[in-house]
Protein backbone atom coordinates (compact mmCIF):
# COMPACT_ATOMS: atom_id res chain seq x y z
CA UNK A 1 18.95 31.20 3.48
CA UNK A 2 15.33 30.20 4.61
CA UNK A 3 14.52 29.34 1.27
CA UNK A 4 16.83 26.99 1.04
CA UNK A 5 16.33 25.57 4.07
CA UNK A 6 12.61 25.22 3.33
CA UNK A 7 13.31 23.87 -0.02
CA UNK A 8 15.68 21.02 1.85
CA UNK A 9 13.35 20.04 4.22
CA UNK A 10 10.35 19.71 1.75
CA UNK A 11 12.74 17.61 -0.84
CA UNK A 12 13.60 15.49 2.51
CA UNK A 13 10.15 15.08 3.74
CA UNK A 14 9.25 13.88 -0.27
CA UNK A 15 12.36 11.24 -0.63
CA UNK A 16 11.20 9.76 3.21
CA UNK A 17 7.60 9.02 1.76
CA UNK A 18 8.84 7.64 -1.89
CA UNK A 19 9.27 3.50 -1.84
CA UNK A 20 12.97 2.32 -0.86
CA UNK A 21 15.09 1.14 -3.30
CA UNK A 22 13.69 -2.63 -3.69
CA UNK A 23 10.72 -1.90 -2.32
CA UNK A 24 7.59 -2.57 -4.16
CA UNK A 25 5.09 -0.80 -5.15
CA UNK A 26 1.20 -1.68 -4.92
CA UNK A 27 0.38 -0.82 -8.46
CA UNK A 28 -3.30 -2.69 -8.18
CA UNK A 29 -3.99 -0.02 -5.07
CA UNK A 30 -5.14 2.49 -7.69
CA UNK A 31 -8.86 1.82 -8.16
CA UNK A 32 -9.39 4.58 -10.68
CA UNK A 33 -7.48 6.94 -13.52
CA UNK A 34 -7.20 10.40 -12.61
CA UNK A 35 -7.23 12.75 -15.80
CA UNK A 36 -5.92 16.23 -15.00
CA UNK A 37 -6.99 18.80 -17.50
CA UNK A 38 -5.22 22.25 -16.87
CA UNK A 39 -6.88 22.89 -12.88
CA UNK A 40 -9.83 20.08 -13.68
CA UNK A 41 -9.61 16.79 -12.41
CA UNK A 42 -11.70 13.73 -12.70
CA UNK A 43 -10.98 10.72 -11.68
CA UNK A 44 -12.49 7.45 -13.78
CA UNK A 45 -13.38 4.26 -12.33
CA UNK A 46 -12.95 0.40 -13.98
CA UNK A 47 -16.32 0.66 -14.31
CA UNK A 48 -16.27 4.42 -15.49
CA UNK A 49 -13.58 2.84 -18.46
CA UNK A 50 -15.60 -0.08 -19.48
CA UNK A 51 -18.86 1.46 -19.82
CA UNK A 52 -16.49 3.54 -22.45
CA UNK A 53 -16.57 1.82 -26.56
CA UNK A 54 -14.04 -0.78 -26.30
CA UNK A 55 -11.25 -1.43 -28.54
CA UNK A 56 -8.47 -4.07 -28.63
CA UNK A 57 -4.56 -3.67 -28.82
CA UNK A 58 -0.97 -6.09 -28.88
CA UNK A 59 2.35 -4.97 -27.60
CA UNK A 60 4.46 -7.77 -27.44
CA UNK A 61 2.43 -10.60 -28.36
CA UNK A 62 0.39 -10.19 -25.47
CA UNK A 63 -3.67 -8.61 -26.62
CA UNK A 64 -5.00 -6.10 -24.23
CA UNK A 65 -8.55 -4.82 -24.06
CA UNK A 66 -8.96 -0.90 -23.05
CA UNK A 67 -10.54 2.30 -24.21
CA UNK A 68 -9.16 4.03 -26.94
CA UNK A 69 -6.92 7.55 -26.54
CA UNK A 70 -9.36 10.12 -28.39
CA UNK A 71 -12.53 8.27 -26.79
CA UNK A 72 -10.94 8.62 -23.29
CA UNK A 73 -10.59 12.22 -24.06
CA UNK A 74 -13.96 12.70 -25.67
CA UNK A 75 -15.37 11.17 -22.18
CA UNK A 76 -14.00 13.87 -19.88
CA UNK A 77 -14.78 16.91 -22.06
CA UNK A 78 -11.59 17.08 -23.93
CA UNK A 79 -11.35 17.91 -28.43
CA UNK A 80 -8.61 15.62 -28.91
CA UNK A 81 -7.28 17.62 -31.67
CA UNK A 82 -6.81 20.47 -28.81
CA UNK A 83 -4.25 18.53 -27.65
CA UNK A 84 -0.69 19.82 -27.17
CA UNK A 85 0.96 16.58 -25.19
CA UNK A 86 -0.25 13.89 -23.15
CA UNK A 87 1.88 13.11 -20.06
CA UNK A 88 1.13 9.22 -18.60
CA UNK A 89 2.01 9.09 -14.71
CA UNK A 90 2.60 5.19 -12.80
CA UNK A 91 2.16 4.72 -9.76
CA UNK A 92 6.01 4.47 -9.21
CA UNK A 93 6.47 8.08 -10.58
CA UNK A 94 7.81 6.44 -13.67
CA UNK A 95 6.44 9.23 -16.34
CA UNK A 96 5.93 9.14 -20.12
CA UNK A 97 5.46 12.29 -22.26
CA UNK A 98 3.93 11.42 -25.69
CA UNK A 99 3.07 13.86 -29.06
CA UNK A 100 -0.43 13.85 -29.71
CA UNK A 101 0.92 11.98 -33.06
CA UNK A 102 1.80 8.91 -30.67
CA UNK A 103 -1.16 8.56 -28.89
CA UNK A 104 -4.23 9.91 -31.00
CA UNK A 105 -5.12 6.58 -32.69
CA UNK A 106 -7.99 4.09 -32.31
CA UNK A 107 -5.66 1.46 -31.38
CA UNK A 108 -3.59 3.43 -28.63
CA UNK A 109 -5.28 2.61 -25.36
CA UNK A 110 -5.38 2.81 -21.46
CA UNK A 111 -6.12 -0.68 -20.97
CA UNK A 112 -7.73 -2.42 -17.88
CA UNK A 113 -7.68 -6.06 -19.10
CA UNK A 114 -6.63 -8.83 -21.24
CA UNK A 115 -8.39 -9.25 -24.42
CA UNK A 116 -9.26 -12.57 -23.56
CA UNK A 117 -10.94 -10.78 -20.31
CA UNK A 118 -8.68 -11.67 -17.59
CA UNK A 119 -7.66 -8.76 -15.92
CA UNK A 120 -3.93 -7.77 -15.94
CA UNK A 121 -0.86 -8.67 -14.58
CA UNK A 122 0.06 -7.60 -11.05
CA UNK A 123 3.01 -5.93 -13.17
CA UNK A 124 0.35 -4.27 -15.35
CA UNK A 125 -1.38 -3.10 -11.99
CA UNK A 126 -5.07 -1.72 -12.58
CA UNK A 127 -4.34 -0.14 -15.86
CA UNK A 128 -1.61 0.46 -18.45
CA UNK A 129 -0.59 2.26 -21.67
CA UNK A 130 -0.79 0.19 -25.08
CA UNK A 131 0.99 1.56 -27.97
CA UNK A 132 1.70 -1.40 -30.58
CA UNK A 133 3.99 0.70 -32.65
CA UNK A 134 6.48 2.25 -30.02
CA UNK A 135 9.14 0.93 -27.58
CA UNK A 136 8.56 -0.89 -24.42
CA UNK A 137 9.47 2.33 -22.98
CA UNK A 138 6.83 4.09 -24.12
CA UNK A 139 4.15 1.63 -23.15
CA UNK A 140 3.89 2.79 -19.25
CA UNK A 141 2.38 0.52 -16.80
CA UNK A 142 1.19 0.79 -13.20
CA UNK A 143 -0.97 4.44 -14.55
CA UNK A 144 -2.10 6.42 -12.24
CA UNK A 145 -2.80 9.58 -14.24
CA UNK A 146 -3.04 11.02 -17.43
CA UNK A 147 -1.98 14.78 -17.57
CA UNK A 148 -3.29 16.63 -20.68
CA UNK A 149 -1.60 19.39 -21.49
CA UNK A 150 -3.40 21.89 -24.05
């Protein structure tokens, strides 16, 4: 019976701090990426990202400039081809799991700007998922975090 009780109170206390229905959500708060690799976590800046090889993407007619999937990886220690899933977290707790087939390619990115270098949309926030050749669905915005699961 505690255990349940416990358990309702800590699902409580986490719905009272989630957003409201309505509510926004301050997606351009998050200054920097957090990767989480198994217990390891580092957590990459704008600047941390663009110091990274850029490469260029469209979804949608819109061009986005970023860093590419397997160089993201390669950055924070990580064999891409290690690789089990990749799970993309927003701000919102909207959450995207994708098959290392989806994601490993030079023109899959985390992107932090436009291509023609204005940064993006306050919908985008700070930095978003760009997959050209999957559904909007797929192509998460607002990230906060990129799990890696191995």
């Amino acid at each position: 019976m505690k255990k349940v009780m416990i358990s309702l109170i800590v699902v409580m206390l986490l719905a009272a701090c989630a957003p409201a229905a309505g509510e926004s959500v301050d997606a351009t708060a998050v200054s920097a990426l957090l990767v989480t690799v198994g217990e390891s976590q580092q957590s990459l800046s704008m600047d941390d990202l663009q110091a990274l090889p850029p490469a260029e993407a469209s979804f949608k007619n819109v061009a986005y400039k970023g860093v590419s999937i397997p160089a993201l990886l390669a950055s924070v220690g990580v064999n891409p081809s290690e690789i089990k899933a990749l799970k993309a977290i927003a701000v919102d707790g909207y959450s995207v799991n994708y098959d290392p087939a989806q994601v490993l390619k030079d023109n899959v990115l985390v992107a932090y700007a436009l291509a023609d270098g204005n940064p993006l949309t306050v919908d985008d926030g700070n930095f978003r998922m760009v997959l050209p050749d999957e559904e909007g669905k797929l192509n998460a915005r607002m990230l906060a975090e990129l799990q890696v699961i191995k």
